[in-house]
PDB file of N, CA and C in Angstrom:
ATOM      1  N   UNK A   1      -0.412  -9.571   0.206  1.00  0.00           N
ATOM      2  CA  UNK A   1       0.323  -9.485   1.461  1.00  0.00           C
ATOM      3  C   UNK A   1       1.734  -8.991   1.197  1.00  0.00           C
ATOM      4  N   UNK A   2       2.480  -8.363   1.780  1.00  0.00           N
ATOM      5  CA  UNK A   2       3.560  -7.607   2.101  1.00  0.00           C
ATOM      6  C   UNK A   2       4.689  -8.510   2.932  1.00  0.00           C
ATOM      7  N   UNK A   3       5.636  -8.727   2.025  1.00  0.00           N
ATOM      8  CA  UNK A   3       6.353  -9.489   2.801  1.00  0.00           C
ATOM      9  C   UNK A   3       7.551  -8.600   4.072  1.00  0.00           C
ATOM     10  N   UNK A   4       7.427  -8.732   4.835  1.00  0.00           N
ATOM     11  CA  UNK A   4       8.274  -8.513   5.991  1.00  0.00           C
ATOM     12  C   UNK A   4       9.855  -9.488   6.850  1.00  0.00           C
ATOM     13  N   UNK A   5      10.331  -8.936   7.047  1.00  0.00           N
ATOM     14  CA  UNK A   5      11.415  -9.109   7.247  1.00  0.00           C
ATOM     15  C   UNK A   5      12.303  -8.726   8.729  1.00  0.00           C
ATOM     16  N   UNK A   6      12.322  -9.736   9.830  1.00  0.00           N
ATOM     17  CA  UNK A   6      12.541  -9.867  11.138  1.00  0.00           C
ATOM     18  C   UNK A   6      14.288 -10.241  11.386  1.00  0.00           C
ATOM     19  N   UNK A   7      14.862  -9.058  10.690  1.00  0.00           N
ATOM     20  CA  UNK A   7      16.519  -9.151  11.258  1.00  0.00           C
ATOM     21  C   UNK A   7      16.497  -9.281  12.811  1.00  0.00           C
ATOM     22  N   UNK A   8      17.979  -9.722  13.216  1.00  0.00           N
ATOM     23  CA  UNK A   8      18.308  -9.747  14.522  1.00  0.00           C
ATOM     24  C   UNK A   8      19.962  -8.724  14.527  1.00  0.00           C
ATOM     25  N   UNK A   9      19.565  -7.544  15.348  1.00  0.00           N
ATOM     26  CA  UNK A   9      20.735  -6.911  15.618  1.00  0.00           C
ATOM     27  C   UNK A   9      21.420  -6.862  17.179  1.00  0.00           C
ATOM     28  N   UNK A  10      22.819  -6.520  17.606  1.00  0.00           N
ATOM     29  CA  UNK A  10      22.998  -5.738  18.488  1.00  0.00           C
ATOM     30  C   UNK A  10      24.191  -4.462  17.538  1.00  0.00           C
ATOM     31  N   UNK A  11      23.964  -3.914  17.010  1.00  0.00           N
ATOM     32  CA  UNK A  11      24.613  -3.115  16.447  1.00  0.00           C
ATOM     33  C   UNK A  11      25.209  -3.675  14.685  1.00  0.00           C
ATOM     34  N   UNK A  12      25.670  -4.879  14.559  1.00  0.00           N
ATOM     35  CA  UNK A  12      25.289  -5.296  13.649  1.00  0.00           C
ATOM     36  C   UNK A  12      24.449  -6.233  13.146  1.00  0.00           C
ATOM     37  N   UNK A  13      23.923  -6.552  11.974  1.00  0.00           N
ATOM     38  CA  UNK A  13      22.663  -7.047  11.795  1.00  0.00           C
ATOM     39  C   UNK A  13      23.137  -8.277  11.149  1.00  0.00           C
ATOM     40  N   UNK A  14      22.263  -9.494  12.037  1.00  0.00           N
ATOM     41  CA  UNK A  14      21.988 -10.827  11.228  1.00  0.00           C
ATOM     42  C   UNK A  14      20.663 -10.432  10.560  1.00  0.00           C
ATOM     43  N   UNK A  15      20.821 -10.819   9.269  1.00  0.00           N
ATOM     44  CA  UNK A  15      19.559 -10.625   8.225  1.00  0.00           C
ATOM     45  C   UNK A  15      18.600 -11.649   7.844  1.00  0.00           C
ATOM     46  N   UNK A  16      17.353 -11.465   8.538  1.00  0.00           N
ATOM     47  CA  UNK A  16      16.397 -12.523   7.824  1.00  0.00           C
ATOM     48  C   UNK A  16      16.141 -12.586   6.516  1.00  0.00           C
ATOM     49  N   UNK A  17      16.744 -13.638   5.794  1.00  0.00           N
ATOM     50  CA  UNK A  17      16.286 -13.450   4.247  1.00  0.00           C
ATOM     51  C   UNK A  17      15.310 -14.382   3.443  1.00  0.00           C
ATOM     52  N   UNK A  18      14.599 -14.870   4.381  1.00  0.00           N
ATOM     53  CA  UNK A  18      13.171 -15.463   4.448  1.00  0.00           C
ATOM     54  C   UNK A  18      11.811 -14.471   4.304  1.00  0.00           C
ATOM     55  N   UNK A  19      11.826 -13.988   5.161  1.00  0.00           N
ATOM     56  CA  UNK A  19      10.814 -12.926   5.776  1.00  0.00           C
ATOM     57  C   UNK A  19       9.522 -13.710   6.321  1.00  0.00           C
ATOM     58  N   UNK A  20       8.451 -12.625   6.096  1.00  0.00           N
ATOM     59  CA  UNK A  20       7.158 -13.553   6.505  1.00  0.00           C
ATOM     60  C   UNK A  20       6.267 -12.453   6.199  1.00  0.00           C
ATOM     61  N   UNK A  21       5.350 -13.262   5.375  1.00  0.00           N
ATOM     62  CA  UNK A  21       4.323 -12.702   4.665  1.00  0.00           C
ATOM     63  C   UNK A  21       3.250 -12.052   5.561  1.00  0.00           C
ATOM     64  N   UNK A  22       2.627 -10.825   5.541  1.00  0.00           N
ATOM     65  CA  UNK A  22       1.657 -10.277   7.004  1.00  0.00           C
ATOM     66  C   UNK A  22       1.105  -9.163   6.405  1.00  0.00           C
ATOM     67  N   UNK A  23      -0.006  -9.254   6.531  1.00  0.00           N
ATOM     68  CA  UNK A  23      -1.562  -8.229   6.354  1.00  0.00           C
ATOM     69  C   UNK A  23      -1.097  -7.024   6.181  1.00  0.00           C
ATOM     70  N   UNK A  24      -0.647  -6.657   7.387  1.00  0.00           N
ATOM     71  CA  UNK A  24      -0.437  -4.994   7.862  1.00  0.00           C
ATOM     72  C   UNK A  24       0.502  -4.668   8.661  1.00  0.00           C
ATOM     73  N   UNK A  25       1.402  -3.580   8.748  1.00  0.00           N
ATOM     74  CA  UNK A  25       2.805  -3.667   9.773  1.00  0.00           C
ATOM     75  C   UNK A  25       2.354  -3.837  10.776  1.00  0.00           C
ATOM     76  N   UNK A  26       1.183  -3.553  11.206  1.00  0.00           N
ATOM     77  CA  UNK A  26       0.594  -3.734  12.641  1.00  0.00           C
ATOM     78  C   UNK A  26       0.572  -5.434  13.150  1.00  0.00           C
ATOM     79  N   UNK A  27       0.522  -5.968  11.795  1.00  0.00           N
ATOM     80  CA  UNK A  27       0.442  -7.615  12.271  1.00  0.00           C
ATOM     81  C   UNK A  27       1.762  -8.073  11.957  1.00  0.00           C
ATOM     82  N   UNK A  28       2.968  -7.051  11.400  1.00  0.00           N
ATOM     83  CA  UNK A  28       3.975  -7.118  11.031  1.00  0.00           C
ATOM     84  C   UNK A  28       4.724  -6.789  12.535  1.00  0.00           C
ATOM     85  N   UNK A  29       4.283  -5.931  13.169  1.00  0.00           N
ATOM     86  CA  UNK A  29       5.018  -5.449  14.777  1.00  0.00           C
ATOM     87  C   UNK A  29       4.597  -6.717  15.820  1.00  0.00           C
ATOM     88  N   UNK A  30       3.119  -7.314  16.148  1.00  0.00           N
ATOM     89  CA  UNK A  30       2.755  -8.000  16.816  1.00  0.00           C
ATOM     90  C   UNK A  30       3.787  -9.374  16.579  1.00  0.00           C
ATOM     91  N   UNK A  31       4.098  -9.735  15.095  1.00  0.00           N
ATOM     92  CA  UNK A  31       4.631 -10.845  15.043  1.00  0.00           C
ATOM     93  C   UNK A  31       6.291 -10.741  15.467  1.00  0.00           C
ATOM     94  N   UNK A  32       6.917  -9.483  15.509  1.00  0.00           N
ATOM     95  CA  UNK A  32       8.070  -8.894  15.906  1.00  0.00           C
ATOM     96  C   UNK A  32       7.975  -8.754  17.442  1.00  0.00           C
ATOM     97  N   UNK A  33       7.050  -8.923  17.885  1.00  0.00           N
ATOM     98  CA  UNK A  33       7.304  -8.913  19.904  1.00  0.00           C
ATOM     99  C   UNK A  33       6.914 -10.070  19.824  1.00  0.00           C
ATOM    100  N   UNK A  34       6.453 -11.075  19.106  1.00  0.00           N
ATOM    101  CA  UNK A  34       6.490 -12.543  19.537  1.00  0.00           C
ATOM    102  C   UNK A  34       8.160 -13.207  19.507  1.00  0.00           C
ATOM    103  N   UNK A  35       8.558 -12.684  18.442  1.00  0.00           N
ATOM    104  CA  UNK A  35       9.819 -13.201  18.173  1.00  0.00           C
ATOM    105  C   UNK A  35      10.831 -12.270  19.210  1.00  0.00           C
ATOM    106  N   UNK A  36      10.648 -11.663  19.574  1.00  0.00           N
ATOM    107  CA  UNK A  36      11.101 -10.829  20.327  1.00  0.00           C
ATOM    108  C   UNK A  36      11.503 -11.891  22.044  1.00  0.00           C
ATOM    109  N   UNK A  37       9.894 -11.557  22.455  1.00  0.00           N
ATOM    110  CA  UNK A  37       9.444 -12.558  23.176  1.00  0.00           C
ATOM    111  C   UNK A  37      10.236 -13.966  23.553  1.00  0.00           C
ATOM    112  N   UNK A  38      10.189 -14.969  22.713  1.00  0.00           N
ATOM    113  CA  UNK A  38      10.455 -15.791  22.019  1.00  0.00           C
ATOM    114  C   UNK A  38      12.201 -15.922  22.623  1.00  0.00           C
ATOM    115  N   UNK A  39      12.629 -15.033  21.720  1.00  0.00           N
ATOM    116  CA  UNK A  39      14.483 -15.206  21.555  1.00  0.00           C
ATOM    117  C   UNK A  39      14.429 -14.510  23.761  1.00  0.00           C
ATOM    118  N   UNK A  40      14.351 -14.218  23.552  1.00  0.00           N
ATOM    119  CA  UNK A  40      14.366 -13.178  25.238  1.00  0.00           C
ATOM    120  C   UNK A  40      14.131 -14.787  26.952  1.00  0.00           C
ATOM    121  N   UNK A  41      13.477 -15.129  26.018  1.00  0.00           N
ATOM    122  CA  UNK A  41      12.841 -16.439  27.015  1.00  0.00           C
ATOM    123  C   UNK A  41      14.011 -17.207  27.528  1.00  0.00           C
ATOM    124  N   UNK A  42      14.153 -17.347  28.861  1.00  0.00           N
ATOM    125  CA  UNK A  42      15.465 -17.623  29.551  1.00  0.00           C
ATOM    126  C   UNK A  42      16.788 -17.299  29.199  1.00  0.00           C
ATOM    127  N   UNK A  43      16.818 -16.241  29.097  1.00  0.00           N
ATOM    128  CA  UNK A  43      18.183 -15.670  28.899  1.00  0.00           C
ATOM    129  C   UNK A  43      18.264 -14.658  30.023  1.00  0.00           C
ATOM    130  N   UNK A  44      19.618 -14.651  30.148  1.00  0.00           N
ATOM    131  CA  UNK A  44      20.123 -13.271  31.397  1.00  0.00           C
ATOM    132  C   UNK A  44      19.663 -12.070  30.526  1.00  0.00           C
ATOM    133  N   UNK A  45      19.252 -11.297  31.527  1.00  0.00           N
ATOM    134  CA  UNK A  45      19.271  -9.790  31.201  1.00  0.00           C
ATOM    135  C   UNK A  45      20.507  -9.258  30.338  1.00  0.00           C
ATOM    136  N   UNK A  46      21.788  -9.708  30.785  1.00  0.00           N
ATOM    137  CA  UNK A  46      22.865  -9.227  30.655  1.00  0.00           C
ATOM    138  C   UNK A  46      23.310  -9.617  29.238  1.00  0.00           C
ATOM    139  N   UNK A  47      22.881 -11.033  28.382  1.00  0.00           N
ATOM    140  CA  UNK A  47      23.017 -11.750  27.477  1.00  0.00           C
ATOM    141  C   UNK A  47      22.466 -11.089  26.408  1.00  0.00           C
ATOM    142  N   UNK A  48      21.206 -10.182  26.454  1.00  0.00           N
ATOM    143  CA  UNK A  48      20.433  -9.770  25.518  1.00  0.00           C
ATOM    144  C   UNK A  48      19.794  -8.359  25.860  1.00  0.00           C
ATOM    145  N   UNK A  49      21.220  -7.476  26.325  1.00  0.00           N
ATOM    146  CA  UNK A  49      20.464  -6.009  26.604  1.00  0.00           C
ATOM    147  C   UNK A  49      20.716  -5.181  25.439  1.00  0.00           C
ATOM    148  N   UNK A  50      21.554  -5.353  24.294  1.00  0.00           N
ATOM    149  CA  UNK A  50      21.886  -5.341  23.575  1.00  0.00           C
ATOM    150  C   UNK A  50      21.179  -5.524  21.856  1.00  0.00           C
ATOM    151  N   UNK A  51      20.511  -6.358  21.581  1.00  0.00           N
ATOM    152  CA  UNK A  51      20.031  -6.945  20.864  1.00  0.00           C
ATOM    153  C   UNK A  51      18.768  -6.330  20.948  1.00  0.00           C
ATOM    154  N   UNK A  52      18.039  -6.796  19.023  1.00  0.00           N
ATOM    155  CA  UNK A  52      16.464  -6.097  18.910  1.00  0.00           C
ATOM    156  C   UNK A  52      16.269  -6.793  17.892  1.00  0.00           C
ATOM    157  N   UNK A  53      14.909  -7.087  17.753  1.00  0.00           N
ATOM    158  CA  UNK A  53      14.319  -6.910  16.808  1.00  0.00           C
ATOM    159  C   UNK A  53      14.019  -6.006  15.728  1.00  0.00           C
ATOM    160  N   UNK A  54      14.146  -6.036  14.556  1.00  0.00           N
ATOM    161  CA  UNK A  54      14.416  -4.944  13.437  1.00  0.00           C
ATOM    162  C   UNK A  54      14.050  -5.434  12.530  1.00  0.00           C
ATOM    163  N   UNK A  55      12.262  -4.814  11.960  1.00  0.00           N
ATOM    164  CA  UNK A  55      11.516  -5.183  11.115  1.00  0.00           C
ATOM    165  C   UNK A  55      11.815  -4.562   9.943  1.00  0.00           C
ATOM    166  N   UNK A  56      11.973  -4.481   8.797  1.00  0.00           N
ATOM    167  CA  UNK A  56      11.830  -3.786   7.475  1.00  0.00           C
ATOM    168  C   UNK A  56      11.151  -3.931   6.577  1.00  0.00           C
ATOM    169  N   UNK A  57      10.213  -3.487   5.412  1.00  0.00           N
ATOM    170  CA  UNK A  57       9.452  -3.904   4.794  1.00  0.00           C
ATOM    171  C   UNK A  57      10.422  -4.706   3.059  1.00  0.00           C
ATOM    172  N   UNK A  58       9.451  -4.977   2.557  1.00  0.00           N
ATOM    173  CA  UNK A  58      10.032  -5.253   1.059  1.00  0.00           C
ATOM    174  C   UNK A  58      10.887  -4.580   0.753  1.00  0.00           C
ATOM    175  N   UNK A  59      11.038  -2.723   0.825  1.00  0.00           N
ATOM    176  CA  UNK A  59      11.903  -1.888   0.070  1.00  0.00           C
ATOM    177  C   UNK A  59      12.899  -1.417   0.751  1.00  0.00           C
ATOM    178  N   UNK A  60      12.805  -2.462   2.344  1.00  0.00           N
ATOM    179  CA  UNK A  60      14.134  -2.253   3.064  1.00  0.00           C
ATOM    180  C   UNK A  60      13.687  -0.989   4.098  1.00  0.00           C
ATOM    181  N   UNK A  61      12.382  -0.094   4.221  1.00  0.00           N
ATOM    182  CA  UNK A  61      11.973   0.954   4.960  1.00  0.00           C
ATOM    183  C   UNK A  61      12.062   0.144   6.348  1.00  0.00           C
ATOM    184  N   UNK A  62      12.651   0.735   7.527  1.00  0.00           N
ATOM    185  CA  UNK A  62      12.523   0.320   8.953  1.00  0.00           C
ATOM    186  C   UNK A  62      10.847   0.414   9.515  1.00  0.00           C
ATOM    187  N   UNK A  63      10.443  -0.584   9.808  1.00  0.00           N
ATOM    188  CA  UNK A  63       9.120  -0.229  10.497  1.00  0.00           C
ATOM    189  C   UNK A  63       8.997  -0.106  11.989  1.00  0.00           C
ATOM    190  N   UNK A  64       9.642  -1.062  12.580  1.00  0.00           N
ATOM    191  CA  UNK A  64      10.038  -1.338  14.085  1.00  0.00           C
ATOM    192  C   UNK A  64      11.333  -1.867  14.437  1.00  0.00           C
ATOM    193  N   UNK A  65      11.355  -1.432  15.867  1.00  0.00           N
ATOM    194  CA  UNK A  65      12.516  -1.944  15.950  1.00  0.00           C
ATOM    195  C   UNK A  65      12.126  -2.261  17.702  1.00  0.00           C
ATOM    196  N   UNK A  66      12.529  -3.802  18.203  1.00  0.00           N
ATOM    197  CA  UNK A  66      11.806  -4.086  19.619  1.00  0.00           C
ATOM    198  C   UNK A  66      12.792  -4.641  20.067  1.00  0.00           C
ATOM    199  N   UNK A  67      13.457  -3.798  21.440  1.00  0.00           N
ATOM    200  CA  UNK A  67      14.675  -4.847  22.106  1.00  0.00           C
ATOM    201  C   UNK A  67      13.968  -5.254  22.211  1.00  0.00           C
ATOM    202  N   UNK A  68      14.600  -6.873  22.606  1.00  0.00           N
ATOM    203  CA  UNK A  68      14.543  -8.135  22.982  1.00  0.00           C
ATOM    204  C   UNK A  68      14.706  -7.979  25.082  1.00  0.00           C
ATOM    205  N   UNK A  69      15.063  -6.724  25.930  1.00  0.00           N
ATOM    206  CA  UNK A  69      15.040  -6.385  27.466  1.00  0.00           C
ATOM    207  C   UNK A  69      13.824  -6.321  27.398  1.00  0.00           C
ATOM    208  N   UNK A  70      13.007  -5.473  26.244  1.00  0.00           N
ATOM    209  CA  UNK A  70      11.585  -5.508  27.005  1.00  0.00           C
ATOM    210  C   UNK A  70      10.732  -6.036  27.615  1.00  0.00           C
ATOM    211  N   UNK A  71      11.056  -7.494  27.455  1.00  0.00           N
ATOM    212  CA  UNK A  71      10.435  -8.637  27.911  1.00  0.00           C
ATOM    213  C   UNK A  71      11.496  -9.399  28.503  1.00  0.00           C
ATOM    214  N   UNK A  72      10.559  -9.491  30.210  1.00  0.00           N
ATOM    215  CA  UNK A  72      10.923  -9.998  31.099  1.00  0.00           C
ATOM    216  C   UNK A  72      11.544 -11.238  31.317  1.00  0.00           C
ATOM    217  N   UNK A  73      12.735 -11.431  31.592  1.00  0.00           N
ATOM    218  CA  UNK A  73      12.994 -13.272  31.997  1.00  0.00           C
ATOM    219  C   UNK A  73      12.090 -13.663  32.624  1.00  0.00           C
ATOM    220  N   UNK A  74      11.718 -15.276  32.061  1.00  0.00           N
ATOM    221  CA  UNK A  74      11.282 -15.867  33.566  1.00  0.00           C
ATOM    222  C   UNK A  74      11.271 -16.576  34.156  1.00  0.00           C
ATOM    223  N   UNK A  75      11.122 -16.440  34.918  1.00  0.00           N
ATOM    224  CA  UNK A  75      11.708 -17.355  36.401  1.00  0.00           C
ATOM    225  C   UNK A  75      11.567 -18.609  36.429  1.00  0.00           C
TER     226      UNK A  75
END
């Protein structure tokens, strides 16, 4: 397994230096719109239009990158 790595940016980056171990970037992206998801959950629009998710692999290559607007407040 490939360890992955779920920074939090809005232009500069808080760095996950944990990561999380995952199959395939594909299960590496899914787990990046959970966390995505996740941080986004009752917050103003306005609080987090800014901010993303920003996956990288082991050698530091960008794989994804998922604002945190994409997902809807809710109500």
């Amino acid at each position: 397994m490939t360890r992955f790595y779920f920074h939090l940016t809005d232009g500069t980056m808080i760095e996950d230096d944990q990561g999380q171990p995952c199959a395939t970037e594909k299960e590496a992206r899914a787990h990046a719109d959970k966390v995505a998801r996740e941080l986004s959950r009752n917050r103003a629009r306005d609080d987090i239009k800014h901010w993303a998710v920003c996956v990288t692999d082991e050698s530091g290559k960008r794989i994804t990158r998922i604002p945190l607007a994409r997902h809807p407040r809710r109500q």
